[in-house]
Protein backbone atom coordinates (compact mmCIF):
# COMPACT_ATOMS: atom_id res chain seq x y z
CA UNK A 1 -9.33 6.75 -24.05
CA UNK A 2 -6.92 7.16 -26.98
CA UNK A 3 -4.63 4.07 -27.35
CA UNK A 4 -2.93 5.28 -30.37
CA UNK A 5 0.81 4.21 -30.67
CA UNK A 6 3.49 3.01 -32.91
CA UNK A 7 5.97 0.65 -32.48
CA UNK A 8 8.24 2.06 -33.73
CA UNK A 9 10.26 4.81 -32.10
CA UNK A 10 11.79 7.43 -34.79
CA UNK A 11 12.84 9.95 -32.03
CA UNK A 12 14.06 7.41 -29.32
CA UNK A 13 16.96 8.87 -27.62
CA UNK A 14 18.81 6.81 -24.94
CA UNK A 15 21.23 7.96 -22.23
CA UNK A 16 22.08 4.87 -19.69
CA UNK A 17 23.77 3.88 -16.85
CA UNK A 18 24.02 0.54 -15.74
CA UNK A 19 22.29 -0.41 -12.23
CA UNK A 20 19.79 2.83 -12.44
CA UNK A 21 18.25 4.18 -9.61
CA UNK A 22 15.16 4.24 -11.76
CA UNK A 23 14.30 3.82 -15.66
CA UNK A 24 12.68 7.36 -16.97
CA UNK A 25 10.87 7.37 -20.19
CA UNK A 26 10.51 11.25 -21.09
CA UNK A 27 7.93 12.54 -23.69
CA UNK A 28 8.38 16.09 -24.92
CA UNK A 29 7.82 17.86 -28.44
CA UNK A 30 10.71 20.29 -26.96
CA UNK A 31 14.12 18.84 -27.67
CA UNK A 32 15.57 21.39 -25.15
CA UNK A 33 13.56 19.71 -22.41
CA UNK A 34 13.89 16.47 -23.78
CA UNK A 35 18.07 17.17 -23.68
CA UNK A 36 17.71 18.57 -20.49
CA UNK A 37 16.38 15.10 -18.65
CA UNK A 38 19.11 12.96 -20.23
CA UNK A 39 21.86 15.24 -19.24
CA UNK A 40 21.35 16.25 -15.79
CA UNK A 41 19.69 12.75 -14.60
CA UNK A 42 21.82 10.19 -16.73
CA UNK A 43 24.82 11.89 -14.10
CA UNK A 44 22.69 10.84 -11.18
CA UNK A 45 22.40 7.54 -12.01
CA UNK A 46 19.29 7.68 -13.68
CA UNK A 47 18.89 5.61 -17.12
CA UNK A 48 16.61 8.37 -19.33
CA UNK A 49 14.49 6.88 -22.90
CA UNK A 50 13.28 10.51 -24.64
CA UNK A 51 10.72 10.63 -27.37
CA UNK A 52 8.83 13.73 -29.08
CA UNK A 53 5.54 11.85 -29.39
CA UNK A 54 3.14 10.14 -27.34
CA UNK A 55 2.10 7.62 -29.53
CA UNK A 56 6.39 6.42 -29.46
CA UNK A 57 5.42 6.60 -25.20
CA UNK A 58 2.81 3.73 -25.40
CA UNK A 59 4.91 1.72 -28.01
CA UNK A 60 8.19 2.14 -25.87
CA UNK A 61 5.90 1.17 -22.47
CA UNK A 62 4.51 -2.09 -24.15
CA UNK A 63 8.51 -3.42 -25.00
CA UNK A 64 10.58 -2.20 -22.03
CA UNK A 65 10.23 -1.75 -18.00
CA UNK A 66 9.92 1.94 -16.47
CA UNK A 67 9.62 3.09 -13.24
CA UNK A 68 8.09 6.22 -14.57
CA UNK A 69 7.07 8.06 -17.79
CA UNK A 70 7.27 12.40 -17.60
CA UNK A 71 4.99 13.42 -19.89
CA UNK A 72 4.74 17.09 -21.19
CA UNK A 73 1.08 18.18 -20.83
CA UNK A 74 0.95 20.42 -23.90
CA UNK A 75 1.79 18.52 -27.50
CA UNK A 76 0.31 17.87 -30.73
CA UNK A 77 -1.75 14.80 -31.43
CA UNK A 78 -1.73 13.21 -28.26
CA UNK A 79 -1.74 15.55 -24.97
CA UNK A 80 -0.28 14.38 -21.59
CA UNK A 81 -4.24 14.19 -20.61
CA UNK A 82 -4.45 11.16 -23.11
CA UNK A 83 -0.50 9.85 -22.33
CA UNK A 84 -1.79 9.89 -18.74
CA UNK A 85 -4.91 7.91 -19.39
CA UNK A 86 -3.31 5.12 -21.96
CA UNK A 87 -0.12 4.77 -19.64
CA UNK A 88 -2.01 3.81 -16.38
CA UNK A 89 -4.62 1.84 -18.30
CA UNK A 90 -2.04 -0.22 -20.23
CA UNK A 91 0.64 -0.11 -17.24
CA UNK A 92 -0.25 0.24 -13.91
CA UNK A 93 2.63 -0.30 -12.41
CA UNK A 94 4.17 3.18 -14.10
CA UNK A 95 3.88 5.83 -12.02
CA UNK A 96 3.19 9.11 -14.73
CA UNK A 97 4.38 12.42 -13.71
CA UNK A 98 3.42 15.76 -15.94
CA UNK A 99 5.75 18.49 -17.06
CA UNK A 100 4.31 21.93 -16.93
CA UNK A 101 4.05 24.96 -17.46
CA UNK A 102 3.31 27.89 -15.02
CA UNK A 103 0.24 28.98 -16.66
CA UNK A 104 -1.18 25.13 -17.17
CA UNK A 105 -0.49 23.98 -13.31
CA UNK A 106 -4.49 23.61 -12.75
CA UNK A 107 -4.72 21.45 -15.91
CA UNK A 108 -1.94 19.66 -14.33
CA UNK A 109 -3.59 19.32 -11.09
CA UNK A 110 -6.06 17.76 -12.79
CA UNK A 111 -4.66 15.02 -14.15
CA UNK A 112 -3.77 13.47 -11.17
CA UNK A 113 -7.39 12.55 -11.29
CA UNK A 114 -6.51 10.52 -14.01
CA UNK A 115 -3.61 8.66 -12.45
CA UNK A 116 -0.86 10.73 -12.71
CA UNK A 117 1.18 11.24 -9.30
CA UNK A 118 2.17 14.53 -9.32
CA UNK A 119 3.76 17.45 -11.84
CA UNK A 120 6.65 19.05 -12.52
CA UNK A 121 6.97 22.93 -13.50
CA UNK A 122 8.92 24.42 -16.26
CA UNK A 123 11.43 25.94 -16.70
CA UNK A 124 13.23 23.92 -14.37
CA UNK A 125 17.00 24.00 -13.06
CA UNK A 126 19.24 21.13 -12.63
CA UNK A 127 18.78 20.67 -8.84
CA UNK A 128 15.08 21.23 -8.86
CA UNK A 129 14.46 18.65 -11.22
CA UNK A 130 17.24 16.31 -9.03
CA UNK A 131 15.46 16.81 -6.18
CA UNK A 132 11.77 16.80 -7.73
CA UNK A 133 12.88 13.12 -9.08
CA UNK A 134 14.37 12.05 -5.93
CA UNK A 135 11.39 12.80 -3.76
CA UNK A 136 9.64 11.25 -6.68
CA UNK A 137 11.23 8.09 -6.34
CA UNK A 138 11.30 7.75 -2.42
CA UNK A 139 7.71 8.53 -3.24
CA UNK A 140 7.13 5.28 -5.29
CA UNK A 141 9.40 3.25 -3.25
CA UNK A 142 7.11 3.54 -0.06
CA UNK A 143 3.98 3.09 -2.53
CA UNK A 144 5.65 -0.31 -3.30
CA UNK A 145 7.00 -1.22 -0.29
CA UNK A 146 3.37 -0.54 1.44
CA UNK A 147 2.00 -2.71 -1.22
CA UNK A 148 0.52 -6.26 0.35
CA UNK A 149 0.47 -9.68 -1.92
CA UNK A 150 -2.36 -11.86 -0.72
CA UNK A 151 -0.35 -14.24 0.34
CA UNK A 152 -0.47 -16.03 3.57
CA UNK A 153 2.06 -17.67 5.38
CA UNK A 154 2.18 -20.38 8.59
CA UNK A 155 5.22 -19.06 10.31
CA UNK A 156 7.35 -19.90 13.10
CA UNK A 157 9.11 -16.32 13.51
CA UNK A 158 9.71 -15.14 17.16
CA UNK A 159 8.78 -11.71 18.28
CA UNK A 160 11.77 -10.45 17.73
CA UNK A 161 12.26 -11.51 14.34
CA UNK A 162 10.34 -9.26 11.59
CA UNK A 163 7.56 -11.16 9.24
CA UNK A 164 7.35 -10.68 5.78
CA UNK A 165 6.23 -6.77 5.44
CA UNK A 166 4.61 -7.55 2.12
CA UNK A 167 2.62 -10.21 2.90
CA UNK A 168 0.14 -11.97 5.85
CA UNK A 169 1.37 -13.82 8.44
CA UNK A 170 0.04 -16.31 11.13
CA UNK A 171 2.02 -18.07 14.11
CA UNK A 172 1.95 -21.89 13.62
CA UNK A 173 -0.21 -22.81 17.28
CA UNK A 174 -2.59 -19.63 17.41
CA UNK A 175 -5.89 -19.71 16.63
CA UNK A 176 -7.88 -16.72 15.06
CA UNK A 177 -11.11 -15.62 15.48
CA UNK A 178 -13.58 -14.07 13.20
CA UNK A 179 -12.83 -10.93 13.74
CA UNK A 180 -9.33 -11.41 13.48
CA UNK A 181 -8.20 -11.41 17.46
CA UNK A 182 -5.68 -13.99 18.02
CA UNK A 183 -5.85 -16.49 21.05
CA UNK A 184 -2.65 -18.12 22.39
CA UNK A 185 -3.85 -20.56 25.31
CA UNK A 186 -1.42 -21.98 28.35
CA UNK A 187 -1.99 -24.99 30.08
CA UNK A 188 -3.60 -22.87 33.41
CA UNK A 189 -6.70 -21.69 30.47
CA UNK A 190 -5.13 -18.56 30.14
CA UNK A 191 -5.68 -17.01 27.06
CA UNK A 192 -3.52 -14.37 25.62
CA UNK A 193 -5.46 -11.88 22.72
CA UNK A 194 -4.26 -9.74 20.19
CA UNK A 195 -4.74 -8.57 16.71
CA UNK A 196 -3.86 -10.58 13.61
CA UNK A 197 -1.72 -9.82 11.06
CA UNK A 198 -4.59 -9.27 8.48
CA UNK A 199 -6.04 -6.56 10.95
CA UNK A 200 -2.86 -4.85 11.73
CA UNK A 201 -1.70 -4.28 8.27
CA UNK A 202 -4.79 -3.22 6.58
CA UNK A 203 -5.50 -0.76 9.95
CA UNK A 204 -1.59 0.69 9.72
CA UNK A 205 -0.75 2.63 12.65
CA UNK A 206 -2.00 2.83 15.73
CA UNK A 207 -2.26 5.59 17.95
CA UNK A 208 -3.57 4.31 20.87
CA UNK A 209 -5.35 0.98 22.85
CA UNK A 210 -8.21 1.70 24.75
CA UNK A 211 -7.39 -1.42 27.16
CA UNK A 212 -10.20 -2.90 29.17
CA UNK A 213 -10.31 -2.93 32.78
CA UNK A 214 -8.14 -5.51 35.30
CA UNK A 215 -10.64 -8.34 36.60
CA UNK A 216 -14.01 -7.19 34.25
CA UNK A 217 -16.11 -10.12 32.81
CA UNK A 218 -16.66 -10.40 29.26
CA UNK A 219 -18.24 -12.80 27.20
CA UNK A 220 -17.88 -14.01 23.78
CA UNK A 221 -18.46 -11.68 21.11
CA UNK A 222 -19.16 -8.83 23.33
CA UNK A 223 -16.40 -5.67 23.12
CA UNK A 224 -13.17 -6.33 24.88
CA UNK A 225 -10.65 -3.71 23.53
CA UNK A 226 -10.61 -0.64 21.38
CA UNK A 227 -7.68 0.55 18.58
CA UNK A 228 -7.60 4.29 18.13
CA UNK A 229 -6.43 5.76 14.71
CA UNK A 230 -7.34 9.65 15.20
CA UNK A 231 -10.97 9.85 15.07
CA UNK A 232 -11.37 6.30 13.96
CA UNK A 233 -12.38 4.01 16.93
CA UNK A 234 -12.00 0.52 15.90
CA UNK A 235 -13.47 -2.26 18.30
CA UNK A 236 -12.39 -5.66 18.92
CA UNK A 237 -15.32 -8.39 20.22
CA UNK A 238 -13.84 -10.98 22.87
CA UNK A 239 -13.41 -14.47 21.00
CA UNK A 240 -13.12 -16.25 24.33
CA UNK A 241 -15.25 -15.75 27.37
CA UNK A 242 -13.66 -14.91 30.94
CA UNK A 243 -12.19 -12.64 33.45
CA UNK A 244 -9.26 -10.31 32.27
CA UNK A 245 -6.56 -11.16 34.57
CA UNK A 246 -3.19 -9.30 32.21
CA UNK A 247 -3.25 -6.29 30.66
CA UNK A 248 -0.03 -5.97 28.46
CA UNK A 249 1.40 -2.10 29.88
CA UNK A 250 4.51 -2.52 28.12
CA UNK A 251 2.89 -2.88 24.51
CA UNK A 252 1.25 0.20 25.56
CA UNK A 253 3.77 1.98 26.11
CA UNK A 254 5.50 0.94 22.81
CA UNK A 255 2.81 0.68 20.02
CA UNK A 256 5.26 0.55 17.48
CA UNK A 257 6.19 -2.61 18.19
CA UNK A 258 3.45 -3.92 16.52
CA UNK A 259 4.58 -3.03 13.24
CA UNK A 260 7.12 -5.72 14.23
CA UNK A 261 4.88 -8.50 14.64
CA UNK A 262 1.40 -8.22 16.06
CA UNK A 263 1.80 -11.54 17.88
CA UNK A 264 3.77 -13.02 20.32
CA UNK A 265 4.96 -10.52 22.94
CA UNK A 266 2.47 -7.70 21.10
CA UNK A 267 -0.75 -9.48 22.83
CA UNK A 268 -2.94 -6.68 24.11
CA UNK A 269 -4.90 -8.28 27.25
CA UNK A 270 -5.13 -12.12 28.54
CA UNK A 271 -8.38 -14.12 30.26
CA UNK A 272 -8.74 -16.48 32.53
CA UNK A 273 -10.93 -18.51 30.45
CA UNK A 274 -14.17 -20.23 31.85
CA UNK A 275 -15.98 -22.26 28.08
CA UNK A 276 -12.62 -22.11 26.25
CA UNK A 277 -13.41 -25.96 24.95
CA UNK A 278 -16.26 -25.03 23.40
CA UNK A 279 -15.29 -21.74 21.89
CA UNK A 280 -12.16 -22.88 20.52
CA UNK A 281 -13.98 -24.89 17.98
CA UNK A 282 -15.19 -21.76 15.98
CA UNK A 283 -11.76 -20.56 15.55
CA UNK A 284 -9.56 -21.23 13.00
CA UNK A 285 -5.70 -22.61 13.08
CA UNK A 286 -3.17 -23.71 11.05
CA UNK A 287 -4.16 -24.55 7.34
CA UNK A 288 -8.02 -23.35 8.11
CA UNK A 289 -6.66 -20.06 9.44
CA UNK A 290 -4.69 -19.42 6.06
CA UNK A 291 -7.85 -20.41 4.29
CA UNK A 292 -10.09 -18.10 6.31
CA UNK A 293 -7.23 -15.03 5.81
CA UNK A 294 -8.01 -15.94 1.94
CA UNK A 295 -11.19 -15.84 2.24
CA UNK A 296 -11.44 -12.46 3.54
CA UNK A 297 -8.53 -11.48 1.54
CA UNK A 298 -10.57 -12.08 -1.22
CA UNK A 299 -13.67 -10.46 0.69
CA UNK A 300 -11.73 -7.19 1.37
CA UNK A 301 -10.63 -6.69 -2.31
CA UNK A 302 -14.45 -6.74 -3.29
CA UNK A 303 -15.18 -4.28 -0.85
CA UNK A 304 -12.91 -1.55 -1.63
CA UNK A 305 -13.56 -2.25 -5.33
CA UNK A 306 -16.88 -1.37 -4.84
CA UNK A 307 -16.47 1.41 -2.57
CA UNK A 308 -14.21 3.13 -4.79
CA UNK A 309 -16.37 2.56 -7.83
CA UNK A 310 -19.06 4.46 -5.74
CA UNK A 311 -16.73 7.29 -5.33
CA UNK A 312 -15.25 7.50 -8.65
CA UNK A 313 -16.12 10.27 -11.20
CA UNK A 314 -16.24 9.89 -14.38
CA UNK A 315 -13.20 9.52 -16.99
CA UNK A 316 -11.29 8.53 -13.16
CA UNK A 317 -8.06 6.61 -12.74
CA UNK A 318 -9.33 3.67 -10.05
CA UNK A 319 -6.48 1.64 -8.59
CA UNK A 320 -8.36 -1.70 -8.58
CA UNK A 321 -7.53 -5.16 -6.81
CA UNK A 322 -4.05 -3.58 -4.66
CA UNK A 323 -4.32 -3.52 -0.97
CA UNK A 324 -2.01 -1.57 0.91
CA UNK A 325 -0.53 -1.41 4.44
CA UNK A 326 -2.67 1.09 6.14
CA UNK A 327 -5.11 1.15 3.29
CA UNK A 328 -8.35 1.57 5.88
CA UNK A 329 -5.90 4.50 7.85
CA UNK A 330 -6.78 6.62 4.02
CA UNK A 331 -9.97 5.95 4.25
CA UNK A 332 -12.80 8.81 5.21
């Protein structure tokens, strides 16, 4: 890892707008290419910082915010192999992208190993690089809008109303189980069940509920309902014991609108409860049920850590302590 810079900037060349769509830090020991970025994307709203050097890159990236740093993969001193490597390790939040040449796409390719998100080839003309950078950007707007803060909340939101996408959410009055079902209970001992909010954004989407059967018995802990996410079957244990009386047909039939809230309206199947008074005490609600989301927050981030570790080669770019929505859906 090469962490050579300078701070200071001899070739810095600025061309900005104010309000950018994005802030573009462009390194390039080719003028042309370097003039090229600041004229065609400073006229769509794009504010563009060019230098000739990589070691002015990692000076520039420690001093000012940039959505994302174009890097030419062939230069003197410091390649876009080593920009790629010091950029992600010093600023994550950068998303790199490498300029190319035809002949040097596989070397290119290869870099993505290393964090980079994708590569540009050269020569370019002014509406493939608009539209390259566009893509780009719609690219890292989903990557951050998909990107979940462990934070929890106790919120009084009704079904209708969407919950904070970014972070977890829990209903003030439901309890959660330990494998993150929700129970909602009625006076009658009727419990309504779903999925949590900790389950459903970590899962992403669902393609299908394999719904258990009108009037079967089931007992606590033992399988009540299935999520399907193409080959992945995902089953949910029964916190309560009972008879199913409700199956919830309409949520079936609209999936999607448990990307709106999971609770509420979105419960999947309800029991007639028969030990409810003593099950209810292993489940968790209000300020214990944001504790125990934390918990396994905390749990989760461990997991993934390590199970990326275990798949990561050597000299790697590792994402470490992010979760995503539907970060089990990219899972093998």
């Amino acid at each position: 890892l090469n962490l050579d810079y300078t701070s200071e900037a001899k070739t810095l060349k600025r061309a900005e707008v104010p309000n950018p769509k994005a802030k573009i830090l462009c390194v390039d020991d080719e003028e042309v290419i370097l003039g090229s970025f600041r004229k065609i994307l400073v006229l769509d709203g794009y504010t563009v910082d060019t230098v000739e050097t990589g070691q002015e890159a990692l000076g520039l990236i420690q001093k000012h915010h940039y959505d994302f740093v174009f890097t030419d993969l062939k230069m003197p001193l410091m390649d876009g192999v080593e920009v790629t490597k010091a950029v992600k390790h010093m600023r994550p939040d950068i998303d790199v992208i490498i300029i190319t040449g035809y002949a040097s796409v596989e070397t290119a390719v290869e870099t993505m190993k290393y964090g980079a998100m994708d590569y540009v080839q050269k020569p370019f003309t002014e509406d493939e690089l608009l539209d390259f950078v566009k893509k780009t950007l719609i690219k890292r707007q989903d990557k951050i809008q998909k990107q979940l803060k462990p934070k929890v909340h106790i919120t009084h939101v009704p079904a209708s109303g969407d919950f904070i996408k970014g972070e977890f959410s829990i209903p003030g009055g439901v309890f959660i189980s330990k494998n993150h079902t929700w129970v909602s209970m009625n006076q009658e001992g009727i419990a309504k069940i779903g999925i949590d909010d900790f389950a459903k954004k970590l899962i992403g989407r669902v393609y299908s509920i394999e719904l258990p059967n009108l009037g079967m018995n089931v007992k606590a802990g033992q399988p009540l309902f299935t999520v399907k996410q193409g080959n992945r079957n995902i089953t949910f244990n029964s916190p309560v014991s009972g008879k199913v009386s409700q199956i919830n047909t309409l949520l079936k039939e609209n999936l999607d609108a448990l990307n709106i809230t999971p609770y509420e309206r979105n419960w999947i199947c309800a029991l007639d409860t028969d030990n409810i008074d003593n099950e209810i005490k292993g489940m968790n609600i209000g300020k214990s049920a944001v504790a125990f989301f934390q918990e396994d927050i905390e749990k989760f981030k461990v997991l993934m850590k390590d199970l990326l570790k275990s798949e990561k080669r050597e000299g790697e770019y590792v994402e470490e302590d992010q979760m995503y929505i539907g970060q089990l859906e990219k899972l093998n």
